[in-house]
N, C-alpha and C. Protein backbone atom coordinates (compact mmCIF):
# COMPACT_ATOMS: atom_id res chain seq x y z
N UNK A 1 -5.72 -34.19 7.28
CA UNK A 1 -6.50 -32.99 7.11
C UNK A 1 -5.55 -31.80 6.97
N UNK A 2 -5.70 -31.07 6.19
CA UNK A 2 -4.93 -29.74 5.75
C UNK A 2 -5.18 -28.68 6.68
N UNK A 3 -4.42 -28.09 7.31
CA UNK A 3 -4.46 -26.80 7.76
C UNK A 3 -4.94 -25.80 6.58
N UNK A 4 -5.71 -24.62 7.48
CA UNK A 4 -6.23 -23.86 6.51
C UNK A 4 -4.86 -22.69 6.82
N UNK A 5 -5.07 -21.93 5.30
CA UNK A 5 -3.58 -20.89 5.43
C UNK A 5 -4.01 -19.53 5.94
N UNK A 6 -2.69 -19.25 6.51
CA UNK A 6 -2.76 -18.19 7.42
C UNK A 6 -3.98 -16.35 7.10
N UNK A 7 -4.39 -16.28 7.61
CA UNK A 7 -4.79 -15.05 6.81
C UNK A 7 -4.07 -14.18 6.35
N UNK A 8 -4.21 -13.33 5.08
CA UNK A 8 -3.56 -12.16 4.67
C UNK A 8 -2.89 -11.59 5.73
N UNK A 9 -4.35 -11.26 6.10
CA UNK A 9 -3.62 -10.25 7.93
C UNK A 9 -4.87 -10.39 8.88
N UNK A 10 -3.54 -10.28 10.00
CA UNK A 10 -4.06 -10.83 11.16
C UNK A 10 -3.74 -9.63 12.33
N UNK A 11 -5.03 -8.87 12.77
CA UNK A 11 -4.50 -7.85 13.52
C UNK A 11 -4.87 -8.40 14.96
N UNK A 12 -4.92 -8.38 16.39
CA UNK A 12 -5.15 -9.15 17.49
C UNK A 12 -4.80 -7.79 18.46
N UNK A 13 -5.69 -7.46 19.36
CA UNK A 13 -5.85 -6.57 20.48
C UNK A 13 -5.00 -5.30 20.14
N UNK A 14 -4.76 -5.46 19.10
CA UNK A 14 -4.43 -3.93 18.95
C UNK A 14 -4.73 -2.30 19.32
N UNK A 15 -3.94 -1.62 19.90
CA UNK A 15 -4.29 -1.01 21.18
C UNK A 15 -2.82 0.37 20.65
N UNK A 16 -3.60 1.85 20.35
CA UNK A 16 -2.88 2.81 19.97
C UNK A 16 -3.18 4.08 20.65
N UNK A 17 -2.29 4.69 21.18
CA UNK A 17 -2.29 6.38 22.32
C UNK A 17 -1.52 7.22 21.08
N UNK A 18 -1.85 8.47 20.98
CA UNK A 18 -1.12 9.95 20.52
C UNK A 18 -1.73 10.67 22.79
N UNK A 19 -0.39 10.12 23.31
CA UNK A 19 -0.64 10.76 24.10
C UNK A 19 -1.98 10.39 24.74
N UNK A 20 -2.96 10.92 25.17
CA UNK A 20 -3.72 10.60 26.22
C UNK A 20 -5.17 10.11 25.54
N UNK A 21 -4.76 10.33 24.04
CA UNK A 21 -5.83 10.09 22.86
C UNK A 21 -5.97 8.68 22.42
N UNK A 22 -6.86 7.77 22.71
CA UNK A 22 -6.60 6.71 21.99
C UNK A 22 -7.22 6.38 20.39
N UNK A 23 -6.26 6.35 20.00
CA UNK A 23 -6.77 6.16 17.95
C UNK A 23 -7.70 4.62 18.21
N UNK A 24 -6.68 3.87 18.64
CA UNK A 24 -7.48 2.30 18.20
C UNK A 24 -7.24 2.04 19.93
N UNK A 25 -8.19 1.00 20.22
CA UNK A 25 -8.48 0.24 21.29
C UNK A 25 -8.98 -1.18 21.82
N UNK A 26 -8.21 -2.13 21.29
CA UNK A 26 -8.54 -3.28 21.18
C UNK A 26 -8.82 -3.72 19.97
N UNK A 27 -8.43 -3.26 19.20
CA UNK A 27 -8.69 -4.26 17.38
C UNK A 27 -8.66 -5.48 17.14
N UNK A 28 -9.42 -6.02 16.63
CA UNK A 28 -9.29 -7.62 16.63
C UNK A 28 -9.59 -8.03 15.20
N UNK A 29 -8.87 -8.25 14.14
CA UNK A 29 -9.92 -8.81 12.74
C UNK A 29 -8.59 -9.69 12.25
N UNK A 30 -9.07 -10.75 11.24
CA UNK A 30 -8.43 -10.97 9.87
C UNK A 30 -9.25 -10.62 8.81
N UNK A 31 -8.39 -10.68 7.91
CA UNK A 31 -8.60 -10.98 6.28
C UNK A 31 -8.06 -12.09 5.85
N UNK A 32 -9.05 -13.14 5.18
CA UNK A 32 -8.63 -14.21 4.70
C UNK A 32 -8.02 -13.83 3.50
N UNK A 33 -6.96 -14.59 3.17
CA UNK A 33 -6.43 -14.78 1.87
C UNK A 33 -7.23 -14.78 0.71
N UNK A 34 -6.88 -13.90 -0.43
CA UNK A 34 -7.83 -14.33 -1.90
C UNK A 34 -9.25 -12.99 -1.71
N UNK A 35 -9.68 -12.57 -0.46
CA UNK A 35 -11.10 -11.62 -0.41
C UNK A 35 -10.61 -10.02 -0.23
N UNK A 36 -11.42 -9.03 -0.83
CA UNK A 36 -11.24 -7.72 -0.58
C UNK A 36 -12.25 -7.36 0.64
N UNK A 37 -11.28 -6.69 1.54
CA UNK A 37 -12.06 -6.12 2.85
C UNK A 37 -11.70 -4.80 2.83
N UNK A 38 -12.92 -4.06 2.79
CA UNK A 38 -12.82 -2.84 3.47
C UNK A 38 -12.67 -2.45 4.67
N UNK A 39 -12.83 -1.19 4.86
CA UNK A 39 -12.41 -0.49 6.18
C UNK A 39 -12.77 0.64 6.81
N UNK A 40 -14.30 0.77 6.97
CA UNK A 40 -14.60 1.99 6.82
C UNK A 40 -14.72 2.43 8.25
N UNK A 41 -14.77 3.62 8.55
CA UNK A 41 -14.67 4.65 9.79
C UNK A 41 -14.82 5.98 9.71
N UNK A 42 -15.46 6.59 10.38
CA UNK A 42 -15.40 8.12 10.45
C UNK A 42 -14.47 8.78 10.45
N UNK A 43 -13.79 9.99 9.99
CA UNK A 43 -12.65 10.84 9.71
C UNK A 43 -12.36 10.73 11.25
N UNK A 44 -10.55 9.95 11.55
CA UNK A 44 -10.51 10.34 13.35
C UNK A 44 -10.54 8.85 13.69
N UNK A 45 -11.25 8.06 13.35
CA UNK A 45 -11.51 6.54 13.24
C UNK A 45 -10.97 5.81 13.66
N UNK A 46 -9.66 6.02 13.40
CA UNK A 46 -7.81 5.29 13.25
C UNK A 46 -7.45 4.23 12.44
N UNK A 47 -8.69 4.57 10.97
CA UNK A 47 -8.43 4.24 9.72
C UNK A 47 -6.79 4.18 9.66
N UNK A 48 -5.97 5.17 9.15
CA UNK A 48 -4.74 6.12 8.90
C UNK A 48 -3.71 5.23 9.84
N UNK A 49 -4.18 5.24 11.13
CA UNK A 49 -3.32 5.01 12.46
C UNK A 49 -2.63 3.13 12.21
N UNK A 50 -4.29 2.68 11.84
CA UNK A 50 -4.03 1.35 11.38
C UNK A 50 -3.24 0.82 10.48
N UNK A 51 -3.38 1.61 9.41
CA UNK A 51 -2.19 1.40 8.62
C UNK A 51 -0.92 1.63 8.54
N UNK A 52 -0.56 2.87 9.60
CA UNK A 52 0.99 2.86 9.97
C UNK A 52 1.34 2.26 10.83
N UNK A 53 0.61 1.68 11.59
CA UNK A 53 1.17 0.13 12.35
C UNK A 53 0.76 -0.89 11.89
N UNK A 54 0.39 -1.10 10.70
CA UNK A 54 0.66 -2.94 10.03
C UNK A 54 1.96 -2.22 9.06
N UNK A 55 1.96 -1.56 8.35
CA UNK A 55 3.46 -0.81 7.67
C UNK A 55 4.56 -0.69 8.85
N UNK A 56 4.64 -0.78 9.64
CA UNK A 56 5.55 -0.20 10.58
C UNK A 56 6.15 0.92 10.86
N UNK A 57 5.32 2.30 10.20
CA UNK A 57 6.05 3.49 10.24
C UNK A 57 5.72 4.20 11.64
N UNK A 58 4.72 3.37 12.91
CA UNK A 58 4.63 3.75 13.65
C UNK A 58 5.08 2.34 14.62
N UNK A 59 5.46 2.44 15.62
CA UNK A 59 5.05 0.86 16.62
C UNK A 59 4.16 0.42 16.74
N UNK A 60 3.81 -0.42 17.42
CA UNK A 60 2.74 -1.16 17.79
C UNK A 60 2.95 -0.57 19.38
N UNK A 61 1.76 -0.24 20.08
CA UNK A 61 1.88 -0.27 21.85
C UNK A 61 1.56 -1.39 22.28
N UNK A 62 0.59 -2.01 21.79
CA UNK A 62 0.31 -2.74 22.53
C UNK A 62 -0.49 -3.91 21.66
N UNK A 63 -0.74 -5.10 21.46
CA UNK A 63 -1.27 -6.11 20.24
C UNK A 63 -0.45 -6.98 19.48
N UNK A 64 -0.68 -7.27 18.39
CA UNK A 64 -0.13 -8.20 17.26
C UNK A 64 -0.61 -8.32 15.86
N UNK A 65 0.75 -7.94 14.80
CA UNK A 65 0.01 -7.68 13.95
C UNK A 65 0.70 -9.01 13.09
N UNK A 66 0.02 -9.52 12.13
CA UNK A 66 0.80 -10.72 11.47
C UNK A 66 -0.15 -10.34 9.95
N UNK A 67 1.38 -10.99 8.75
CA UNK A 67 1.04 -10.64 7.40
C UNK A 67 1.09 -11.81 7.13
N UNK A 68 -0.10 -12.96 6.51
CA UNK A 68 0.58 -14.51 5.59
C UNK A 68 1.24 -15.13 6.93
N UNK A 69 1.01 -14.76 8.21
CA UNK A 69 1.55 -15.47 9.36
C UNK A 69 2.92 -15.15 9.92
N UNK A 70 3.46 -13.96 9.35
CA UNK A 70 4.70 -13.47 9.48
C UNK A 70 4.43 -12.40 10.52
N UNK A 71 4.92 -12.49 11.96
CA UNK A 71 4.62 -11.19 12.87
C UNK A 71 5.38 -10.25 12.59
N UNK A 72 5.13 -9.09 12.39
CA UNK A 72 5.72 -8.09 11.81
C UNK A 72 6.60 -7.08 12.44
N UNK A 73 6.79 -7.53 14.03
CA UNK A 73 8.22 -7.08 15.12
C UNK A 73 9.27 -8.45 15.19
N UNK A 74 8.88 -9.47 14.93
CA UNK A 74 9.98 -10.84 15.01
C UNK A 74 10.20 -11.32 13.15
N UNK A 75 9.66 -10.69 12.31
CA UNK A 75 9.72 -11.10 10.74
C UNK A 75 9.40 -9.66 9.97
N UNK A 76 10.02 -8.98 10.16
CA UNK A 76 9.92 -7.23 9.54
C UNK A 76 9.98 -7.10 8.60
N UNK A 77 11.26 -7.58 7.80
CA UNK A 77 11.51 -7.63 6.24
C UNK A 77 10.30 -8.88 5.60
N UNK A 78 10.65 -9.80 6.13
CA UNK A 78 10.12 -10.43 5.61
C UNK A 78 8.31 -10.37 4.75
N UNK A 79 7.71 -9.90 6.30
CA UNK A 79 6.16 -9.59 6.67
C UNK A 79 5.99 -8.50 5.44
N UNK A 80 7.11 -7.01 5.21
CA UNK A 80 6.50 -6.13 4.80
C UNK A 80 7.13 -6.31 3.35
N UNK A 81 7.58 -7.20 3.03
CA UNK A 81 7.61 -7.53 1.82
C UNK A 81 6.48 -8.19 0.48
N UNK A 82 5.63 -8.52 1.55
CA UNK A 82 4.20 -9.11 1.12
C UNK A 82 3.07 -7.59 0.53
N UNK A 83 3.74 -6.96 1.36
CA UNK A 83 2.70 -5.84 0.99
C UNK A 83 2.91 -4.50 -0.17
N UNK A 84 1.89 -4.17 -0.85
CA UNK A 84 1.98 -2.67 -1.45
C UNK A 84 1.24 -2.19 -1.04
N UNK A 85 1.53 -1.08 -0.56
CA UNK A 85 0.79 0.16 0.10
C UNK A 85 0.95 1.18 -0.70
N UNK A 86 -0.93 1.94 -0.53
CA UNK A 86 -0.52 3.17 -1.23
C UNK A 86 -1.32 4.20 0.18
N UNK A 87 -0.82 4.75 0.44
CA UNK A 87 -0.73 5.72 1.65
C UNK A 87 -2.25 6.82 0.95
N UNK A 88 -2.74 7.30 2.14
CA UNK A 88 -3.86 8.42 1.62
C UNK A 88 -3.35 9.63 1.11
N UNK A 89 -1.82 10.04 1.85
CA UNK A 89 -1.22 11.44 1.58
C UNK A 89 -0.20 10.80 0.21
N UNK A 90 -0.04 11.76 -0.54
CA UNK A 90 0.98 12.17 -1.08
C UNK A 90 2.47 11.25 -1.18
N UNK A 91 3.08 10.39 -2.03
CA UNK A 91 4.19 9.71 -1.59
C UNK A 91 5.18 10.18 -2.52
N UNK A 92 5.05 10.36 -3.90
CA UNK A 92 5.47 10.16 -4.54
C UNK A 92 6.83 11.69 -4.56
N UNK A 93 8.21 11.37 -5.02
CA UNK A 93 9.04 12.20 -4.96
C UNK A 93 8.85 12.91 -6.37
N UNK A 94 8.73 14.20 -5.88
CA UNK A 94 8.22 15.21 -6.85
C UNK A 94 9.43 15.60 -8.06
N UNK A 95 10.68 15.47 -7.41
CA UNK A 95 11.36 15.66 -8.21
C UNK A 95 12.31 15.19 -9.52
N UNK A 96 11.62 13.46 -9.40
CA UNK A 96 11.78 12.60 -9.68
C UNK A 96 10.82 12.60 -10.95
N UNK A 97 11.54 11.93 -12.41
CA UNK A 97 10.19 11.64 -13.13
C UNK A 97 9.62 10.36 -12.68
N UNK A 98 8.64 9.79 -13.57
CA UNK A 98 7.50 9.10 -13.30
C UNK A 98 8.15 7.41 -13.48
N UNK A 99 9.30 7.36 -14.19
CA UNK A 99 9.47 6.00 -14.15
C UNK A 99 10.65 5.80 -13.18
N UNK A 100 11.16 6.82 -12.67
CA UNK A 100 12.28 7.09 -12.03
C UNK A 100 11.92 6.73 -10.10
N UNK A 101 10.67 7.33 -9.69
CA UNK A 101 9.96 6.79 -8.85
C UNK A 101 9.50 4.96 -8.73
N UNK A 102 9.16 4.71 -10.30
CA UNK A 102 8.97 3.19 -10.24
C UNK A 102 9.86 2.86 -9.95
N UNK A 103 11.18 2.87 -10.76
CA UNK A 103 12.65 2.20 -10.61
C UNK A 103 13.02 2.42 -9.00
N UNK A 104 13.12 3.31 -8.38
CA UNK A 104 13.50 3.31 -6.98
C UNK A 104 12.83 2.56 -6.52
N UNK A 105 11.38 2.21 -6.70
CA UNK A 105 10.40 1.23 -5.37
C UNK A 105 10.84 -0.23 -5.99
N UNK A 106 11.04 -0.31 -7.05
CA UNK A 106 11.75 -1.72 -7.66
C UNK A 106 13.08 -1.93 -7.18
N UNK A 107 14.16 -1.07 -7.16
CA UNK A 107 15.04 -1.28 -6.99
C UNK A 107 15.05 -1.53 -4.87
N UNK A 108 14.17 -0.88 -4.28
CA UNK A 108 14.12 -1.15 -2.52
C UNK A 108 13.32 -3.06 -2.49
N UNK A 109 12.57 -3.23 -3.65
CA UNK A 109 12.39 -4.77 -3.51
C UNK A 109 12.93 -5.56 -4.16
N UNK A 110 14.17 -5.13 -4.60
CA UNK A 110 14.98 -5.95 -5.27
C UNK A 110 15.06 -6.14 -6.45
N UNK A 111 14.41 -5.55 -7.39
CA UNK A 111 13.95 -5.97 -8.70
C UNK A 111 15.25 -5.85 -9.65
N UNK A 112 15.45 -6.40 -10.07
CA UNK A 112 16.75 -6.00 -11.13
C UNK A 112 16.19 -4.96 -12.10
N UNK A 113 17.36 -3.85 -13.02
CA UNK A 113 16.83 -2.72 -13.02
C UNK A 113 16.67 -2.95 -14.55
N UNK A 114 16.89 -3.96 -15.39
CA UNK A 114 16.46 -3.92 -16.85
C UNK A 114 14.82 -4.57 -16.83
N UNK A 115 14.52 -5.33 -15.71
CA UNK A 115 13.06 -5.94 -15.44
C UNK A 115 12.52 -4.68 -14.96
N UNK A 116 12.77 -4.18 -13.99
CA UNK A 116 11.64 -2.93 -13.21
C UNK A 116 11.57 -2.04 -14.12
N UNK A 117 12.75 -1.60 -15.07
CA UNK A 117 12.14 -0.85 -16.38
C UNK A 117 11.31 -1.15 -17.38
N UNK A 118 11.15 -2.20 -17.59
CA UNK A 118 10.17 -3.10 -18.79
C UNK A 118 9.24 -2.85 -17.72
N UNK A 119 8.83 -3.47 -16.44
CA UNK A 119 7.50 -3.52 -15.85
C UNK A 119 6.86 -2.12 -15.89
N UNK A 120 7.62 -1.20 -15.11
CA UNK A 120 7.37 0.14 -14.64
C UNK A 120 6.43 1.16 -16.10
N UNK A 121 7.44 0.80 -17.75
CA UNK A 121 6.81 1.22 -18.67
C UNK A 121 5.74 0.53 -18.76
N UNK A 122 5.50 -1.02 -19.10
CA UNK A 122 4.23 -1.55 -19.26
C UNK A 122 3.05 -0.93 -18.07
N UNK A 123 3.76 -0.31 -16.51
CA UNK A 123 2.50 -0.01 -16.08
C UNK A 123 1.95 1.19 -16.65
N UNK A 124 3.25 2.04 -16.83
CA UNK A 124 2.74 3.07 -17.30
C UNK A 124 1.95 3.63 -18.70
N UNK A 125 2.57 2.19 -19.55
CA UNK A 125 1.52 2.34 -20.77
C UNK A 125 -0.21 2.09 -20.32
N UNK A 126 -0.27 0.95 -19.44
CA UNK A 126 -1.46 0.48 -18.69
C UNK A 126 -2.41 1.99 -18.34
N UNK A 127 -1.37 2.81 -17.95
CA UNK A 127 -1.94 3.28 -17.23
C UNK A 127 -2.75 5.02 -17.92
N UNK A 128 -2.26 4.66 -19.17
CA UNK A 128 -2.32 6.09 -20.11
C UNK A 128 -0.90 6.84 -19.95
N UNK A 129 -0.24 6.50 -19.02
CA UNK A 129 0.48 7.86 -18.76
C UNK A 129 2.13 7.56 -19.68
N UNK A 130 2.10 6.65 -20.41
CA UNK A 130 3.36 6.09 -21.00
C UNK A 130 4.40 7.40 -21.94
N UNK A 131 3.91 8.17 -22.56
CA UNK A 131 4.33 9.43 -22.85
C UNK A 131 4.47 10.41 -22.36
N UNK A 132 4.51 9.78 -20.70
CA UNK A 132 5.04 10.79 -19.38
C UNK A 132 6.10 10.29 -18.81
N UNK A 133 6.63 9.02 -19.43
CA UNK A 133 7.55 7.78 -18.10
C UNK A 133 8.49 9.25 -17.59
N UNK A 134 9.05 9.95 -18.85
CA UNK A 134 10.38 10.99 -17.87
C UNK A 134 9.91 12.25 -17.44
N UNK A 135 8.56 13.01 -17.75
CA UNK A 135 8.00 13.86 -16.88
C UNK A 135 8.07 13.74 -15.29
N UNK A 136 8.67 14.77 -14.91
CA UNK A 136 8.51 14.92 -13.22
C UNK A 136 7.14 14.43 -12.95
N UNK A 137 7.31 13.68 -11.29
CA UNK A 137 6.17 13.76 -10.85
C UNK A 137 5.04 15.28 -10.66
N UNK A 138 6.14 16.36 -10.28
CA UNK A 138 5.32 17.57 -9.87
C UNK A 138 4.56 17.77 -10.75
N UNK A 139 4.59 17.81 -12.39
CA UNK A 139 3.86 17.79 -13.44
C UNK A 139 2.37 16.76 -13.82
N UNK A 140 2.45 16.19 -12.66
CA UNK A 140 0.81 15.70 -13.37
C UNK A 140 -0.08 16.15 -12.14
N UNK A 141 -1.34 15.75 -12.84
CA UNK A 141 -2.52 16.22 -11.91
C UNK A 141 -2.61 15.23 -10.82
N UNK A 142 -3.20 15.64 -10.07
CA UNK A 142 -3.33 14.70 -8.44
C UNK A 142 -3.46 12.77 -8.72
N UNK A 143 -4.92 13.00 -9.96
CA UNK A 143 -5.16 11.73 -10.60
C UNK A 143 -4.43 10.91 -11.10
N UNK A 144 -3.27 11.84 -11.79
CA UNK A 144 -2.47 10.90 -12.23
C UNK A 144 -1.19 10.62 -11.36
N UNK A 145 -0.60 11.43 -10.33
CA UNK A 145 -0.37 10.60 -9.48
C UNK A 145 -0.56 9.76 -8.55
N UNK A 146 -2.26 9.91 -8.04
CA UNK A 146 -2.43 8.72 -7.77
C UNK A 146 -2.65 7.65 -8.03
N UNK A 147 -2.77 7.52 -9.61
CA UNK A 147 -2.84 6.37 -10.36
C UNK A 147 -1.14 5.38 -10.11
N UNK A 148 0.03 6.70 -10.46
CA UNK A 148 1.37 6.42 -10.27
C UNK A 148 1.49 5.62 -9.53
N UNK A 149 1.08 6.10 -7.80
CA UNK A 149 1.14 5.58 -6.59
C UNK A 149 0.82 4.14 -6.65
N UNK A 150 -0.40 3.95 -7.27
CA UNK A 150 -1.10 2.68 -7.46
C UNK A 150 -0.11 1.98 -7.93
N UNK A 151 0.46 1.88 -9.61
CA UNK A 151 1.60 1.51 -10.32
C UNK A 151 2.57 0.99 -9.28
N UNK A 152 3.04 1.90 -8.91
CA UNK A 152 4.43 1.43 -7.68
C UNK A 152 3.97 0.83 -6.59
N UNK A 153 2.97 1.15 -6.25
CA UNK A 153 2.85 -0.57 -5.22
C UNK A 153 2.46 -1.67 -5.79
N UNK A 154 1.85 -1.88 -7.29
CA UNK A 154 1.92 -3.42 -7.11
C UNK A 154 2.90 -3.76 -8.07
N UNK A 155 4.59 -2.75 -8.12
CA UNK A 155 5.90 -3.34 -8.98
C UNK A 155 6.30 -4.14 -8.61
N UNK A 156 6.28 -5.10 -7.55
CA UNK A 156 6.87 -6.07 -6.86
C UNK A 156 6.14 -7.19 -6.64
N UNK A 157 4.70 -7.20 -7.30
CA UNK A 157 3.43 -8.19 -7.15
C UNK A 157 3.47 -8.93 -5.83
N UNK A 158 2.87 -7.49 -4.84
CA UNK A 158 2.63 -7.95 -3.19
C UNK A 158 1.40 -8.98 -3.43
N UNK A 159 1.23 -9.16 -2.60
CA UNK A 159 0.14 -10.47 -2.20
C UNK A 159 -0.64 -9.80 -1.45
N UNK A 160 -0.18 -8.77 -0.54
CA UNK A 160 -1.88 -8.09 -0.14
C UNK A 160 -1.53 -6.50 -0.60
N UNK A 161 -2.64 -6.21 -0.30
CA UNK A 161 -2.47 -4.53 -1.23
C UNK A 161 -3.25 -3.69 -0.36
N UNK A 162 -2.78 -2.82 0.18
CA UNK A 162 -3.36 -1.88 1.16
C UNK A 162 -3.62 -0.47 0.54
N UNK A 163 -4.45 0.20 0.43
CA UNK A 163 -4.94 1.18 0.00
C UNK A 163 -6.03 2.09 0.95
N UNK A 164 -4.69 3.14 1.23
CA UNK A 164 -5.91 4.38 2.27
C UNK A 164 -6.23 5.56 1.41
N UNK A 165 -7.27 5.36 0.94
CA UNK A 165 -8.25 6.30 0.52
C UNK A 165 -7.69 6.37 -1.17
N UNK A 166 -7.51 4.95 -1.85
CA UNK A 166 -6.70 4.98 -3.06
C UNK A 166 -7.58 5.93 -4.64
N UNK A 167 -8.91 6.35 -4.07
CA UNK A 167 -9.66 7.04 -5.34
C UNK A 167 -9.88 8.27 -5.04
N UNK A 168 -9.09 8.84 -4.03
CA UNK A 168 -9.08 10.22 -3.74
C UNK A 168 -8.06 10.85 -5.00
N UNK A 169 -8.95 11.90 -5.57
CA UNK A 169 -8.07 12.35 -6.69
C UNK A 169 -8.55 11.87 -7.81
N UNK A 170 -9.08 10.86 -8.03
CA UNK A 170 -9.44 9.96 -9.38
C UNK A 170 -10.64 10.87 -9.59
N UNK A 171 -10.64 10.61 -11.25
CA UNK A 171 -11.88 11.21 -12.25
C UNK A 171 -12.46 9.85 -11.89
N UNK A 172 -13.89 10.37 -12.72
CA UNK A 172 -14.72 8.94 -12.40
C UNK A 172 -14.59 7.51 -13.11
N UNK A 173 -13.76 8.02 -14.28
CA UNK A 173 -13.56 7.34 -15.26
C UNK A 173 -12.01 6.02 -14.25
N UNK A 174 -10.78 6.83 -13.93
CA UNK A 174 -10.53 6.38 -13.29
C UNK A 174 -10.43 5.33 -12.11
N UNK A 175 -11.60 5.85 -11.45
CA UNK A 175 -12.63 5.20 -10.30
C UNK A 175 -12.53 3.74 -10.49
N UNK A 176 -13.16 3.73 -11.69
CA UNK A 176 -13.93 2.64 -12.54
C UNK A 176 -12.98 1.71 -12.90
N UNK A 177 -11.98 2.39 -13.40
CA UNK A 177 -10.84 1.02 -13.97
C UNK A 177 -9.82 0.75 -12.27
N UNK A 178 -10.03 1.28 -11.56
CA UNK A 178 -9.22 1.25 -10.34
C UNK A 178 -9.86 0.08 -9.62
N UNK A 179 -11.54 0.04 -9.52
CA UNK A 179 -12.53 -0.74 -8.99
C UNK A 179 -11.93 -2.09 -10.06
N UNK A 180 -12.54 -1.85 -10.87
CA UNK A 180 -12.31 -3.27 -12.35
C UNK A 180 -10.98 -3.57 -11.86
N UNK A 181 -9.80 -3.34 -11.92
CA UNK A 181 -8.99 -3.97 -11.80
C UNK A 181 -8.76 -4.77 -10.54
């Protein structure tokens, strides 16, 4: 009999303080492999909170978080290599043009840099914005950097894809091919 495979992610008693505030308090879920799960919560929620502790830009206090079965304080590189994240705020380096941002998130996952340039343009043709690849980021509208954002997390074709609040900014039209895809 086959073991069934690990979930995407696996969060377990997860437990978060800002000080005397608790964001999260006992979290418990997976996501099976292959399904889209949402995540919804009231502004304050610890929507936000959650995601900087499966990313690791915050610790964990207290719980367990596992990616594809990789715990993500004993398998770090490994775990957060599975993932593209596109953050709710703002990521993208402004001063940077638009394929120049791809090439850096390709080049932190390794990508060799004559491949992450072929990919990075094909996203950006994908994406309308291909007669922008060397426009600064500061130069487009919110939409189209968050479309960008989108682009650069899946340059490395993660296996799970995390997205906080990824249609903030999008026209509706946008919306639509963001959903479809």
């Amino acid at each position: 009999m086959n073991a069934l495979p690990a979930p995407a992610l696996s969060v377990t008693n997860l437990t978060h303080a800002y000080g005397a505030r608790k964001a999260l308090d006992d979290v418990t879920f997976s996501t099976p492999q292959g399904r889209f799960t949402v995540l919804l919560g009231l502004n304050g929620a610890g929507k936000t909170t959650l995601f900087s502790l499966i990313t690791r830009l915050y610790a964990a206090q207290h719980g367990e978080i596992n990616i594809f079965g990789l715990n993500i304080i004993r398998h770090p590189s490994a775990a957060l290599r599975q993932l593209g994240v596109v953050f709710q705020s703002r990521t993208l380096d402004l001063e940077l043009s638009l394929i120049q941002n791809l090439l850096y998130h390709a080049a932190l996952h390794g990508i060799e840099p004559k491949k992450a340039r072929a990919l990075g343009l094909a996203a950006l043709e994908r994406a309308g914005l291909s007669g922008r690849a060397q426009d600064k980021a500061r130069t487009l509208s919110g939409g189209q950097m968050r479309r960008v954002e989108i682009l650069r997390a899946l340059m490395h074709a993660p296996h799970l894809l995390l997205l906080d609040e990824p249609t903030v900014g999008l026209d509706i039209k946008a919306r639509a091919d963001l959903i479809a895809q």
